[in-house]
Each structure stands twice: as structure tokens, then as C-alpha cells.
C-alpha atoms as a PDB file:
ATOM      1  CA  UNK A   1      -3.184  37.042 -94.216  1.00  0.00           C
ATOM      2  CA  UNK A   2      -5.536  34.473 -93.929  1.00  0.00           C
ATOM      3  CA  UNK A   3      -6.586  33.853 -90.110  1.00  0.00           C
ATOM      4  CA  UNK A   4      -7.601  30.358 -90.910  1.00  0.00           C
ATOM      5  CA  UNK A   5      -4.067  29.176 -91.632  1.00  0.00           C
ATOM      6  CA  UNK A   6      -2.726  30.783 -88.367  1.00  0.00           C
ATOM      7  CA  UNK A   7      -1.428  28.454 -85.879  1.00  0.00           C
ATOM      8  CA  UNK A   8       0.183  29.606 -82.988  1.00  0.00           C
ATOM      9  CA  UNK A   9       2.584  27.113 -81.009  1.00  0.00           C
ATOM     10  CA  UNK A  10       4.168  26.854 -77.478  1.00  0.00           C
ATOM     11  CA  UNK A  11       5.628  24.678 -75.099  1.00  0.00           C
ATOM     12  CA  UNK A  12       5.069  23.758 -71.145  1.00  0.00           C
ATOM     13  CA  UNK A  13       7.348  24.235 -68.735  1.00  0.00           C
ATOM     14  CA  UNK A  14       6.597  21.081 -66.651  1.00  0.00           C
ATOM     15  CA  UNK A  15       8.490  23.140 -63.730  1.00  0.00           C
ATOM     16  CA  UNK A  16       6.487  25.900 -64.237  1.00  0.00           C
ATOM     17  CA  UNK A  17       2.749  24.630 -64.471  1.00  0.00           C
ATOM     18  CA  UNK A  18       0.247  27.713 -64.207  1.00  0.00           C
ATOM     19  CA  UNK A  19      -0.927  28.335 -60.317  1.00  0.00           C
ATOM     20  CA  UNK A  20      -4.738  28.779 -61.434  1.00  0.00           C
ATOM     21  CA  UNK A  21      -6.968  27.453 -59.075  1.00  0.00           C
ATOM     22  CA  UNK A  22     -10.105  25.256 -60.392  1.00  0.00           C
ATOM     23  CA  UNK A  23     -11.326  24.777 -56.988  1.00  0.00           C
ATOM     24  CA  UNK A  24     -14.359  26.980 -57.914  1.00  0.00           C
ATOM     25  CA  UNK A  25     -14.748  25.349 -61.265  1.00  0.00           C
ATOM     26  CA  UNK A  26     -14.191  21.465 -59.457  1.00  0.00           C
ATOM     27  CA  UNK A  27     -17.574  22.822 -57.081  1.00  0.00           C
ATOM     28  CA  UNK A  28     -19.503  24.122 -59.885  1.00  0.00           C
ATOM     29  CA  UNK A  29     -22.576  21.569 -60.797  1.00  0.00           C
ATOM     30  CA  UNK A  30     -22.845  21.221 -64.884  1.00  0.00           C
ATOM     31  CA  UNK A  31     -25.673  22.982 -64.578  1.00  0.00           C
ATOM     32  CA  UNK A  32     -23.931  26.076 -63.422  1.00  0.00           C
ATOM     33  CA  UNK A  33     -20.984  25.461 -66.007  1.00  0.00           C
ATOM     34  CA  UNK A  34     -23.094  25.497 -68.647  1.00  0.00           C
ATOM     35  CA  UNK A  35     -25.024  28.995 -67.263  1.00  0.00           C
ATOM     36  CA  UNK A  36     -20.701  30.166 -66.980  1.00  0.00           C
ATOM     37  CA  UNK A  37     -20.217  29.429 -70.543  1.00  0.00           C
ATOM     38  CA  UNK A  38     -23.749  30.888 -71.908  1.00  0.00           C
ATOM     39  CA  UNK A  39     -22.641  34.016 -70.020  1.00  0.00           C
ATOM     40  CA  UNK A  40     -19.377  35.031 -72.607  1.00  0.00           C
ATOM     41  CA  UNK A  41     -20.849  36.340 -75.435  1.00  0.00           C
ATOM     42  CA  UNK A  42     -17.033  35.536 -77.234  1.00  0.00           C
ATOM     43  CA  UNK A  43     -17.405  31.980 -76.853  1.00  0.00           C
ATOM     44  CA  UNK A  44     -20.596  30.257 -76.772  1.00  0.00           C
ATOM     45  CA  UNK A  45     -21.054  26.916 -76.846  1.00  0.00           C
ATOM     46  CA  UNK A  46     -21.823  25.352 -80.111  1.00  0.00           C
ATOM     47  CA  UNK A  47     -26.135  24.400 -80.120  1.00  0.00           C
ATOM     48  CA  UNK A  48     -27.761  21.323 -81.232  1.00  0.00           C
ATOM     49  CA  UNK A  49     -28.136  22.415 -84.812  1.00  0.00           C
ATOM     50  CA  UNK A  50     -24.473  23.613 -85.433  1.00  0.00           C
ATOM     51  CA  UNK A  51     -23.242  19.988 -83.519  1.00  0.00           C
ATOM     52  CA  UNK A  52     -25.666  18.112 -86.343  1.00  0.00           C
ATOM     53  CA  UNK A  53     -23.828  20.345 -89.362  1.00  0.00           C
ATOM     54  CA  UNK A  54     -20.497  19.807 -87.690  1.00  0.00           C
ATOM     55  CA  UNK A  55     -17.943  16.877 -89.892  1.00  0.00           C
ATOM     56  CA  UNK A  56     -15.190  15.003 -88.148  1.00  0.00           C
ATOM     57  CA  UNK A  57     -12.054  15.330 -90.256  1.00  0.00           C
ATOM     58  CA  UNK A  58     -10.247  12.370 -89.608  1.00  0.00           C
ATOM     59  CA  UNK A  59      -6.757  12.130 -87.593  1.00  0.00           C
ATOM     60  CA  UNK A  60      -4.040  11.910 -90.065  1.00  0.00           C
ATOM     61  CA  UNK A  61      -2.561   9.491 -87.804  1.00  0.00           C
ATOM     62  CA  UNK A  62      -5.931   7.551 -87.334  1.00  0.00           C
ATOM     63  CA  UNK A  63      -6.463   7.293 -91.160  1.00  0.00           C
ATOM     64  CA  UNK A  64      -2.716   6.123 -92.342  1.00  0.00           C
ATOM     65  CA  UNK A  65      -3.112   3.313 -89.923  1.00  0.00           C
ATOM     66  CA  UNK A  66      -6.333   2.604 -91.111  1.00  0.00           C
ATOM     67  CA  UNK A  67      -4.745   2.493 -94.943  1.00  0.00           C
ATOM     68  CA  UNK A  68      -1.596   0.527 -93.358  1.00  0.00           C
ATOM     69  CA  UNK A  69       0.715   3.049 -94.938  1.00  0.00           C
ATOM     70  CA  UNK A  70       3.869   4.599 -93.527  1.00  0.00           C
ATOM     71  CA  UNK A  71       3.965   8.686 -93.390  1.00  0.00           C
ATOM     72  CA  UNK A  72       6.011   8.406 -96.751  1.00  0.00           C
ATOM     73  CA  UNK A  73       3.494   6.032 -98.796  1.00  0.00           C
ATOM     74  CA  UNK A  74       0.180   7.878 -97.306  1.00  0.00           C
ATOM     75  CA  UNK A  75       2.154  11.446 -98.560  1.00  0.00           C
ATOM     76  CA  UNK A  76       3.059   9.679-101.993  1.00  0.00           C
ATOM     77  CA  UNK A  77      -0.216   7.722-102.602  1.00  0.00           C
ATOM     78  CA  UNK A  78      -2.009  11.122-102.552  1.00  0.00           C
ATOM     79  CA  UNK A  79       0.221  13.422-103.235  1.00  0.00           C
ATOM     80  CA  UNK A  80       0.555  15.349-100.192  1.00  0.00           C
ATOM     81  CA  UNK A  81       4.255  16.705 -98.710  1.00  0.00           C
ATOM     82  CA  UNK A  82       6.284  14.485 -96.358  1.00  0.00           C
ATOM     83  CA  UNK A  83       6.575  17.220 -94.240  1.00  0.00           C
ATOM     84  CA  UNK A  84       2.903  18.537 -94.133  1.00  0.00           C
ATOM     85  CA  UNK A  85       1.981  14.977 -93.226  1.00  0.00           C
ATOM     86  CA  UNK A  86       4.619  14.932 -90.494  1.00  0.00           C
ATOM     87  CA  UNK A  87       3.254  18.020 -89.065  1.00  0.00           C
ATOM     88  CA  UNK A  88      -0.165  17.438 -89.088  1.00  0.00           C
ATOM     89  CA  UNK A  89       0.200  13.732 -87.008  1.00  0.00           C
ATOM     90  CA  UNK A  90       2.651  15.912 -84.576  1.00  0.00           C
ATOM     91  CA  UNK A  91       0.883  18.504 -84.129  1.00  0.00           C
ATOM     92  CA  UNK A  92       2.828  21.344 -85.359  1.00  0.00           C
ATOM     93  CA  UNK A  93       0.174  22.515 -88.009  1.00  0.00           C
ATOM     94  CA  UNK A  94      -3.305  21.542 -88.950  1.00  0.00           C
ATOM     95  CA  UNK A  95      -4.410  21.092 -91.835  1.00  0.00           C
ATOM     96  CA  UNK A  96      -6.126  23.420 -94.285  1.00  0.00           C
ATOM     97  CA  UNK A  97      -9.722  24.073 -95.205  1.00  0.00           C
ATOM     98  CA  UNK A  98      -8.647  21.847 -98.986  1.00  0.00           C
ATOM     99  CA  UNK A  99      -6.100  19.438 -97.046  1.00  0.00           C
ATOM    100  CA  UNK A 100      -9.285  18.876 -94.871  1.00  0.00           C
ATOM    101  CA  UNK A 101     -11.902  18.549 -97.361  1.00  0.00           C
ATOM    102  CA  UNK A 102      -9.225  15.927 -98.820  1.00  0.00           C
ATOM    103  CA  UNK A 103      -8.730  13.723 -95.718  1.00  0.00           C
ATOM    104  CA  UNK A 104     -12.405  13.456 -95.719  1.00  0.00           C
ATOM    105  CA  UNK A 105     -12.391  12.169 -99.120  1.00  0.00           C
ATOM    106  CA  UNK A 106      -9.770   9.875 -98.346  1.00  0.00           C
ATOM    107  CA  UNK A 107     -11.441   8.571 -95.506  1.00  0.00           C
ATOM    108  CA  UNK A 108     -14.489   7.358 -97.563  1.00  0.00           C
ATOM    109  CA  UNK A 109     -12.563   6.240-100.622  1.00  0.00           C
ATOM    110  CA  UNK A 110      -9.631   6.665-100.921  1.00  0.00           C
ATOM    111  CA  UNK A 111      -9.034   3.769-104.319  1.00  0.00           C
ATOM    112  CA  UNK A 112     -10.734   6.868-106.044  1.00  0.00           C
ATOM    113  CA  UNK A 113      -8.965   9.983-104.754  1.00  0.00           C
ATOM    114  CA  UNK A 114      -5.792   7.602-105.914  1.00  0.00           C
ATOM    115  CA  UNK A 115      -7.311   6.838-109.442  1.00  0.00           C
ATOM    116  CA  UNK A 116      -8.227  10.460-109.759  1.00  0.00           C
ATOM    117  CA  UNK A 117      -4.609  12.042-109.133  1.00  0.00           C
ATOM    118  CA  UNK A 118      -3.184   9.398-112.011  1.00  0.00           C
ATOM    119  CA  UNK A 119      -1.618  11.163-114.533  1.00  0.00           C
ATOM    120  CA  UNK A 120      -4.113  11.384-117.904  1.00  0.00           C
END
């Protein structure tokens, strides 16, 4: 199984909020946060270099409205699923590595990612 395509899903209780206590994060200066998070080998912070490679993939959401197109005409117009677009503005899945490399595409022109999925 791929691990990229995993996406794991729950809901909060609002009458059962977790107890933790950030009272020792809340007095922490950013200084010593960033110390904290340099200390866990498992999840270091991304560095300057690795922010500069990093691309936005735009919200589904974000670039519909942008395109002025219902859920059902953005899903049609580039022949994506109803129901993947669904998810991905509610949250229930994200979108793949291709779905992503897409909705960049789409972002910057999407006149040609429509000409190039006409039928020959």
C-alpha cells in the first residue's frame, strides 16, 4: 500500500476536549520553541532551502471560486469525479501526488488543461 494515499480521519468530541496543559508551551519564548522542536529528531522543522523548494497546491475550494464554477462544472470541465472534488473541499481526502500536480496546472492555466483533455 502506498503510504502517500493514507488518510486517517476522526472526529472531536466537543464534550470531551483533551485535558493537555500548554501552560508550559504558553511560557516558552520562540526562541526556546524552536530549540523544543530542533530537539525531535522525528520531526524537524523544515530549513530555509526545503521552504524555497516547497509549492503551494491550491485549495480546491479557493481555485473553483476563482474559475466561478460549481463543484459539478469544476469536476466536468477537467474531468475529475464529483465525489473526489467533494472530498477534497471537505476535507475527507486530499488529493494525490497527480490530482496535485493537476490543480497546479489548473491554477496557472487552466483554458489549456481544458483544450488538452478535448477529445482528438
Amino acid at each position: 500500500m502506498n503510504e502517500e494515499n493514507i488518510t486517517i480521519h476522526f472526529d472531536l468530541d466537543p464534550k470531551n476536549l483533551s485535558t493537555s496543559d500548554w501552560s508550559h508551551f504558553d511560557a516558552m519564548t520562540e526562541e526556546e520553541r524552536h530549540l523544543a522542536a530542533l530537539s525531535d529528531p522525528d520531526s524537524l522543522p523544515a530549513s530555509e532551502e526545503q521552504l524555497m523548494r516547497a509549492r503551494r497546491v491550491p485549495t480546491v475550494y479557493n481555485l473553483r471560486r476563482k474559475l466561478n464554477l460549481t463543484q459539478a462544472q469544476f469536476a466536468h470541465r477537467f474531468q475529475l469525479s464529483l465525489g473526489a472534488v467533494r472530498d477534497w473541499e471537505q476535507g475527507r481526502t486530499q488529493p494525490d501526488h497527480a490530482a496535485r500536480t493537476l490543480l497546479r496546472v489548473i491554477e496557472f492555466n487552466p483554458d489549456a488543461v481544458e483544450k488538452a483533455l478535448q477529445p482528438v
